[in-house]
N, C-alpha and C. Protein backbone atom coordinates (compact mmCIF):
# COMPACT_ATOMS: atom_id res chain seq x y z
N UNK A 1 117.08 132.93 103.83
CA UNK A 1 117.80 133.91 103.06
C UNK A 1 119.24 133.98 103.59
N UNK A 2 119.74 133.99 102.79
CA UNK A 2 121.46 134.13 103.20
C UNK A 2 122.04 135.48 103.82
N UNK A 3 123.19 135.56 104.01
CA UNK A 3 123.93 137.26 104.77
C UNK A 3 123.24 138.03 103.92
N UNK A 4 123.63 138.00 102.78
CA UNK A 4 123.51 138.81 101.76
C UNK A 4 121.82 139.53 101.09
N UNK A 5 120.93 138.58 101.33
CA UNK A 5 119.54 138.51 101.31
C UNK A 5 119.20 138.54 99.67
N UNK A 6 120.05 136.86 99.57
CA UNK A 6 119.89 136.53 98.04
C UNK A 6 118.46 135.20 98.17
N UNK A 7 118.38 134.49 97.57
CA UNK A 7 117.23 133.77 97.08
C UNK A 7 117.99 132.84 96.57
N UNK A 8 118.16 131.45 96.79
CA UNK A 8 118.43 130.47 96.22
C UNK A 8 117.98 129.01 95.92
N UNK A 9 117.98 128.27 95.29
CA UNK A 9 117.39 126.97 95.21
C UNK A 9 118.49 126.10 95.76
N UNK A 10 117.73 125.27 96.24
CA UNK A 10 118.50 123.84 96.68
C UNK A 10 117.81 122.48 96.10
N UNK A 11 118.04 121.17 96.32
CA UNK A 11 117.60 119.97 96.06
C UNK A 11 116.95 119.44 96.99
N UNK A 12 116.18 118.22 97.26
CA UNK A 12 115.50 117.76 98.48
C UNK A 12 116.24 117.44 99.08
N UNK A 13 117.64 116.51 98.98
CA UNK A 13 118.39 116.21 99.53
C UNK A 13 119.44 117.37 100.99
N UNK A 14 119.41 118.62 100.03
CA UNK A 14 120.02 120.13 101.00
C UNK A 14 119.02 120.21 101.71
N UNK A 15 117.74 120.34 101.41
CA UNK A 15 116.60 120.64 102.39
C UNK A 15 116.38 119.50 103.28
N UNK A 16 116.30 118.14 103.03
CA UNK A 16 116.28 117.64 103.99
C UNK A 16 117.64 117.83 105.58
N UNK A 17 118.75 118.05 104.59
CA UNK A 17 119.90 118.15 105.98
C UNK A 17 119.62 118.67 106.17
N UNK A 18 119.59 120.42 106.34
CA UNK A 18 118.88 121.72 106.83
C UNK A 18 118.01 121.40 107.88
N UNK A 19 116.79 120.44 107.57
CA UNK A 19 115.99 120.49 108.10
C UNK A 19 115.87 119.67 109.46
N UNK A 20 116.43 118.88 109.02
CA UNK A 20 117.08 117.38 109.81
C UNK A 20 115.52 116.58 109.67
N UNK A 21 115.41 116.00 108.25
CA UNK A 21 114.60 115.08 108.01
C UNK A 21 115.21 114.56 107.16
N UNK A 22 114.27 113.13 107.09
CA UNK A 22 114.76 112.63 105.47
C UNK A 22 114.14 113.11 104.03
N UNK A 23 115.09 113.35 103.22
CA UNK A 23 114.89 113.43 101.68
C UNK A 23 113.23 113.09 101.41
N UNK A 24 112.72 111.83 102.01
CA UNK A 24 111.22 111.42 101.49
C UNK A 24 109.89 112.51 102.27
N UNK A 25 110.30 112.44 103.56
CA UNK A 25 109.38 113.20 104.28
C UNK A 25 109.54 114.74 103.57
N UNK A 26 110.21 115.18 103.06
CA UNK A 26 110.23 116.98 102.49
C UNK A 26 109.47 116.35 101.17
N UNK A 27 110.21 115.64 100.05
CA UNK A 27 109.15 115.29 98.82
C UNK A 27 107.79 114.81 99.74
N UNK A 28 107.45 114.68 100.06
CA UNK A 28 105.79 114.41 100.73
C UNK A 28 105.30 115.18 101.15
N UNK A 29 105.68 116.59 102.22
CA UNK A 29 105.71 117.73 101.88
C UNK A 29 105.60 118.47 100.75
N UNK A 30 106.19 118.39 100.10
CA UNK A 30 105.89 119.20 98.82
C UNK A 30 105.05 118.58 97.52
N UNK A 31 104.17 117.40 98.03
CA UNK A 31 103.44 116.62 97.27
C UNK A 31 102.36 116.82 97.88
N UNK A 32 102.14 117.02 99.17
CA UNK A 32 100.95 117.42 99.79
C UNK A 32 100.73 118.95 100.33
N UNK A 33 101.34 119.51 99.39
CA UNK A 33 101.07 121.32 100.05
C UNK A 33 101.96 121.73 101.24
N UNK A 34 102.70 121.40 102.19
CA UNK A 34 103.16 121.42 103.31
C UNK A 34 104.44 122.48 103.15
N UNK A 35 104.80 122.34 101.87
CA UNK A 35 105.96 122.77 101.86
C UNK A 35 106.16 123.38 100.29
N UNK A 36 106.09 124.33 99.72
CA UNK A 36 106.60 124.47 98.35
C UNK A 36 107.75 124.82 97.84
N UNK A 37 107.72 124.37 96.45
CA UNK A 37 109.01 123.86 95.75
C UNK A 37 108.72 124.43 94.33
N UNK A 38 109.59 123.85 93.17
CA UNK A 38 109.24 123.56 92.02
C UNK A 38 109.96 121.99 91.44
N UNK A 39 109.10 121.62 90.52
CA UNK A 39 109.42 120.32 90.07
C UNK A 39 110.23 120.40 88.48
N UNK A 40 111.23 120.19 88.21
CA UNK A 40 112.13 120.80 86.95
C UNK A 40 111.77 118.97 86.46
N UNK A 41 111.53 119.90 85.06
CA UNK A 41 111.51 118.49 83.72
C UNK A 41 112.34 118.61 83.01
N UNK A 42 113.71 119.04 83.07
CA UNK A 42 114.14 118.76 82.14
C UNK A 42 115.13 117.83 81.71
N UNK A 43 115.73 117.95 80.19
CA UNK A 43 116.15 116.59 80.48
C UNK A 43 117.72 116.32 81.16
N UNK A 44 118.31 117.41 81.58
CA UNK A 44 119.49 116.99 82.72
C UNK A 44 119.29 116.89 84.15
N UNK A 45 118.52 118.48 84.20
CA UNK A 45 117.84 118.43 85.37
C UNK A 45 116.40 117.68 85.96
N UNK A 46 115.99 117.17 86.82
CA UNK A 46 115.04 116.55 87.40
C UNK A 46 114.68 116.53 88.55
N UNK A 47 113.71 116.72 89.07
CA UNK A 47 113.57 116.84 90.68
C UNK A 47 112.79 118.22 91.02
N UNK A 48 112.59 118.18 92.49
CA UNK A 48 112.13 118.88 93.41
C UNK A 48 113.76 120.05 93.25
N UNK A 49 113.13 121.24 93.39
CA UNK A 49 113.78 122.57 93.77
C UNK A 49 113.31 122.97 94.97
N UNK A 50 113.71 123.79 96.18
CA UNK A 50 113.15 124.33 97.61
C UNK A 50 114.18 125.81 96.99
N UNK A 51 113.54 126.73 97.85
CA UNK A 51 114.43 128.25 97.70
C UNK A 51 114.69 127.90 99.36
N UNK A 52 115.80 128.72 99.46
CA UNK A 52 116.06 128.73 100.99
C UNK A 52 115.43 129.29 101.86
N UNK A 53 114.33 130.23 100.87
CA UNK A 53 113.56 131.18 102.12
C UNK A 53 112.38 130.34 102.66
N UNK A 54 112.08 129.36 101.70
CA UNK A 54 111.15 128.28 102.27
C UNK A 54 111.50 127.41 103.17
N UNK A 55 112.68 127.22 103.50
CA UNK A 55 113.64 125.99 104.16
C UNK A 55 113.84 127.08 105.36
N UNK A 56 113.87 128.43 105.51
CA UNK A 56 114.04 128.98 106.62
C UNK A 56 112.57 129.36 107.09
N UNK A 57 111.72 129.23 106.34
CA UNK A 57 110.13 129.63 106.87
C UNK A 57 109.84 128.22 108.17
N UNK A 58 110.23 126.93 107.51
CA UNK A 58 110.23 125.76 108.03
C UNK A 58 110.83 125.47 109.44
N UNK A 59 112.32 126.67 108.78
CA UNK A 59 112.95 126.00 110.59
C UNK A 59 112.74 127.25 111.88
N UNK A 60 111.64 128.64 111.27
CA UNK A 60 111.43 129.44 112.17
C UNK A 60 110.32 129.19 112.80
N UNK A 61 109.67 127.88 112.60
CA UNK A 61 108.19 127.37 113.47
C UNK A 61 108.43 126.03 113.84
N UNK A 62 108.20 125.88 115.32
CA UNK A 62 108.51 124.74 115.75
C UNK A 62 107.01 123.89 116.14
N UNK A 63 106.75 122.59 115.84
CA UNK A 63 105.78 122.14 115.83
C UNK A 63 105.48 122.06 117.91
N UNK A 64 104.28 122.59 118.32
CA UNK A 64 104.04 122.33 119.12
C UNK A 64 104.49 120.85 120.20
N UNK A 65 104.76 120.79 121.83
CA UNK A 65 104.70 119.66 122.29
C UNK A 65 103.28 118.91 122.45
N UNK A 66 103.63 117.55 122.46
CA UNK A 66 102.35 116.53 122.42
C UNK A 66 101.84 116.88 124.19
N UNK A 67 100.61 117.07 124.83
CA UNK A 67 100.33 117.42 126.22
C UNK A 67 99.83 116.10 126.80
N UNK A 68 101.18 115.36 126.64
CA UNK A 68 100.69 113.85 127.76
C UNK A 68 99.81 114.19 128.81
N UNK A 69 100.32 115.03 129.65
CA UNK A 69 99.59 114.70 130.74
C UNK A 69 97.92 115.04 130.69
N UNK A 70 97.24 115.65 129.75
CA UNK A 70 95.99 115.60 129.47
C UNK A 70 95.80 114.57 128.49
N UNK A 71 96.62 113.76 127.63
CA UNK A 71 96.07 112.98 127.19
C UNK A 71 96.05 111.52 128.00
N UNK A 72 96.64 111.29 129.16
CA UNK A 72 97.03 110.69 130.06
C UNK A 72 95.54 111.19 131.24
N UNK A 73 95.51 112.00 131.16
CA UNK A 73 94.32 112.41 132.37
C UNK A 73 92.68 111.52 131.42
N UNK A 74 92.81 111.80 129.98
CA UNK A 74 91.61 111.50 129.14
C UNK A 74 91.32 110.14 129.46
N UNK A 75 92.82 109.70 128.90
CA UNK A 75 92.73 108.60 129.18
C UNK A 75 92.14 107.33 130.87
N UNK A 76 92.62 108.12 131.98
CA UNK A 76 92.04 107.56 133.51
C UNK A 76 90.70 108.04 133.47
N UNK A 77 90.08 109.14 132.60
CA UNK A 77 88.52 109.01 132.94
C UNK A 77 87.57 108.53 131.73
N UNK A 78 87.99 107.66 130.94
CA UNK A 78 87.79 106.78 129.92
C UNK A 78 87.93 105.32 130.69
N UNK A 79 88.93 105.08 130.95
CA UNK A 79 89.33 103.42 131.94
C UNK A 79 87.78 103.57 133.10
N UNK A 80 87.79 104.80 133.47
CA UNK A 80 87.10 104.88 134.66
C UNK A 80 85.70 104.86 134.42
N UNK A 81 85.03 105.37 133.57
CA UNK A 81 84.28 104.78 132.65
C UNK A 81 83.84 103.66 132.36
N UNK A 82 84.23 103.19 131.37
CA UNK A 82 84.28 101.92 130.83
C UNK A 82 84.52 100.91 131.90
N UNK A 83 84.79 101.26 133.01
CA UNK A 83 85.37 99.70 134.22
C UNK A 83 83.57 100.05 134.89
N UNK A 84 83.31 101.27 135.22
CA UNK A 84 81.88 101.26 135.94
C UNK A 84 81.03 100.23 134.93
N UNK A 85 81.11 100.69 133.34
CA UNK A 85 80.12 99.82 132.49
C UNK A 85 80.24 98.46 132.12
N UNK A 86 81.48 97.97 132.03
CA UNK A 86 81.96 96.85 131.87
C UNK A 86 82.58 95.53 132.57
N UNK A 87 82.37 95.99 133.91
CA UNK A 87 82.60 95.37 135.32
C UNK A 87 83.85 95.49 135.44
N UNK A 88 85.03 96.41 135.15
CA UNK A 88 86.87 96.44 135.36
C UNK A 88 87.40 96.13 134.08
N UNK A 89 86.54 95.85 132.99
CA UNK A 89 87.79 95.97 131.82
C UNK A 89 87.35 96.57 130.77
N UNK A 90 88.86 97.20 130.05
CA UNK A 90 88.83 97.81 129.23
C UNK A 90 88.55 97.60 128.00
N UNK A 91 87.74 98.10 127.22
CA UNK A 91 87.76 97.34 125.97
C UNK A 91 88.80 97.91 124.55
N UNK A 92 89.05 97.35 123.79
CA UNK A 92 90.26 97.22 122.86
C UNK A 92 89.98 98.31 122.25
N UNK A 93 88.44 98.30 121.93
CA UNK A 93 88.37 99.69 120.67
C UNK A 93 88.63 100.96 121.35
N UNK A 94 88.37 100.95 122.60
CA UNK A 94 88.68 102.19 123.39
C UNK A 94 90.33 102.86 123.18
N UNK A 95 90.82 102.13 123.46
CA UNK A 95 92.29 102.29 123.76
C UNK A 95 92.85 102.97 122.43
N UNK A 96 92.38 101.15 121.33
CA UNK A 96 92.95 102.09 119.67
C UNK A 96 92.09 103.95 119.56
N UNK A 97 91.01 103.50 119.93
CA UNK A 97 90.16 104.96 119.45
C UNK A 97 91.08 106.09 120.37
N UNK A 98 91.60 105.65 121.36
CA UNK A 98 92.26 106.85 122.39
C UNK A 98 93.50 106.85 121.35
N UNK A 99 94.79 105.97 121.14
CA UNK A 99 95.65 106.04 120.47
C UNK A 99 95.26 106.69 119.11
N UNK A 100 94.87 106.69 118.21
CA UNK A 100 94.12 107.23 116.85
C UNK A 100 93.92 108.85 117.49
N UNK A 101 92.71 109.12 117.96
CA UNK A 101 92.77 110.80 118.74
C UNK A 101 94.75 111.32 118.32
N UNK A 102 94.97 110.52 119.35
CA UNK A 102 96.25 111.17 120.13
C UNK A 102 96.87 111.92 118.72
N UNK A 103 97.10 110.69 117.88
CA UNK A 103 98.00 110.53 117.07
C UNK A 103 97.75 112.24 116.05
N UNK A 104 95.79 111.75 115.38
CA UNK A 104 95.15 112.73 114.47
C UNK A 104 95.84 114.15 115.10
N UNK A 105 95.33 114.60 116.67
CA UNK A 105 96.05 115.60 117.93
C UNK A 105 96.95 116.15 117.16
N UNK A 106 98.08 115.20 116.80
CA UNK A 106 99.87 115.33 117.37
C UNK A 106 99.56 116.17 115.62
N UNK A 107 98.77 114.86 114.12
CA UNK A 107 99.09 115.40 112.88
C UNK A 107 98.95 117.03 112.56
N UNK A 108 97.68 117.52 113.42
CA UNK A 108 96.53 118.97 113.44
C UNK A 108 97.70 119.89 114.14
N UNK A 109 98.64 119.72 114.99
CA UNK A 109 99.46 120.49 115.75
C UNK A 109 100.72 120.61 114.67
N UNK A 110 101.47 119.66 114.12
CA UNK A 110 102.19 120.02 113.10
C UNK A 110 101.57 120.76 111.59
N UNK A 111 100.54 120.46 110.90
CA UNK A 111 100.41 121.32 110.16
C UNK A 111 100.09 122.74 110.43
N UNK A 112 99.63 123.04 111.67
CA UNK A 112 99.01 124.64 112.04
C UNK A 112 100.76 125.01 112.35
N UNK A 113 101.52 124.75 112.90
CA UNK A 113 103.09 125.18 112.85
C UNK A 113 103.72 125.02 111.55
N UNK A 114 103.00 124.24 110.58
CA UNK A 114 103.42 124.64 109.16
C UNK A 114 103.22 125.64 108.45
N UNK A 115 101.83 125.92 108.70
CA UNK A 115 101.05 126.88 108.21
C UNK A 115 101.75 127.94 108.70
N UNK A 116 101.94 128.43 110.02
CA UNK A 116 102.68 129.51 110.62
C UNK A 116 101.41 129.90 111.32
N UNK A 117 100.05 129.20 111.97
CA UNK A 117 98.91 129.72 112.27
C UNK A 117 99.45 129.45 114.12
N UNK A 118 98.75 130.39 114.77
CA UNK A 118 99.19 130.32 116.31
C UNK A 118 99.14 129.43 117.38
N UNK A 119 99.84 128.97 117.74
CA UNK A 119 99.62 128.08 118.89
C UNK A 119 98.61 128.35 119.91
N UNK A 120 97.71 127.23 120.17
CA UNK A 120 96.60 127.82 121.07
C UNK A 120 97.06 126.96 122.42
C-alpha cells in the first residue's frame, strides 16, 4: 500500500522488480496459487495484474534459511551407514535421494513463508 493507503495494480514486469525476481517466476506464481493477481482479456489490455498490497504481502515474509549444518550432519550418518553395509562406499541413489530431500526441504520452507504460516 502506498503513503496514502491507496490500492493499485501493477504488471508482472513492476512486480517482478519490486520483488527482485524475474517476470517468469511471479507469472508461475500466480499460475500456481502462490501469489494472486488478475488476468485482463481484453483486447488492448492483456496480461497478469498484481495490486501492490499483494507485492507488499510478498516482501513482508522472508523465506526461511536452508539448515546445512543438519542437513550436512544427515548426511555423515547416512555415509556412516551405508559404508558399515556396503564395505566404504557410497551408493549413488543415496546421495541423489539426500539431494532430492534437501531440495523438496528448501520447496516446503518457501511456500509456508508464502502462505504467511510460522516458522518452526
Amino acid at each position: 500500500m502506498d503513503a496514502r493507503g491507496y490500492t493499485y495494480t501493477m504488471t508482472v514486469d513492476q512486480a517482478a522488480a519490486l520483488l527482485h525476481v524475474r517476470p517468469a517466476t511471479v507469472r508461475r506464481w500466480l499460475r500456481c496459487g502462490k501469489m494472486h493477481g488478475h488476468y485482463l482479456h481484453g483486447p488492448t489490455l492483456r496480461g497478469w495484474r498484481v495490486t501492490n498490497r499483494e507485492v507488499d504481502r510478498l516482501l513482508g515474509k522472508e523465506a526461511p534459511p536452508i539448515d546445512y549444518e543438519r542437513i550436512l550432519a544427515r548426511l555423515a550418518e547416512i555415509y556412516e551407514h551405508s559404508s558399515r553395509l556396503t564395505g566404504g562406499r557410497m551408493p549413488t541413489e543415496t546421495v541423489a535421494e539426500i539431494i532430492s530431500h534437501a531440495r523438496e526441504e528448501r520447496a516446503q520452507q518457501i511456500e509456508r513463508a508464502l502462505r504467511g504460516d510460522p516458522v518452526a
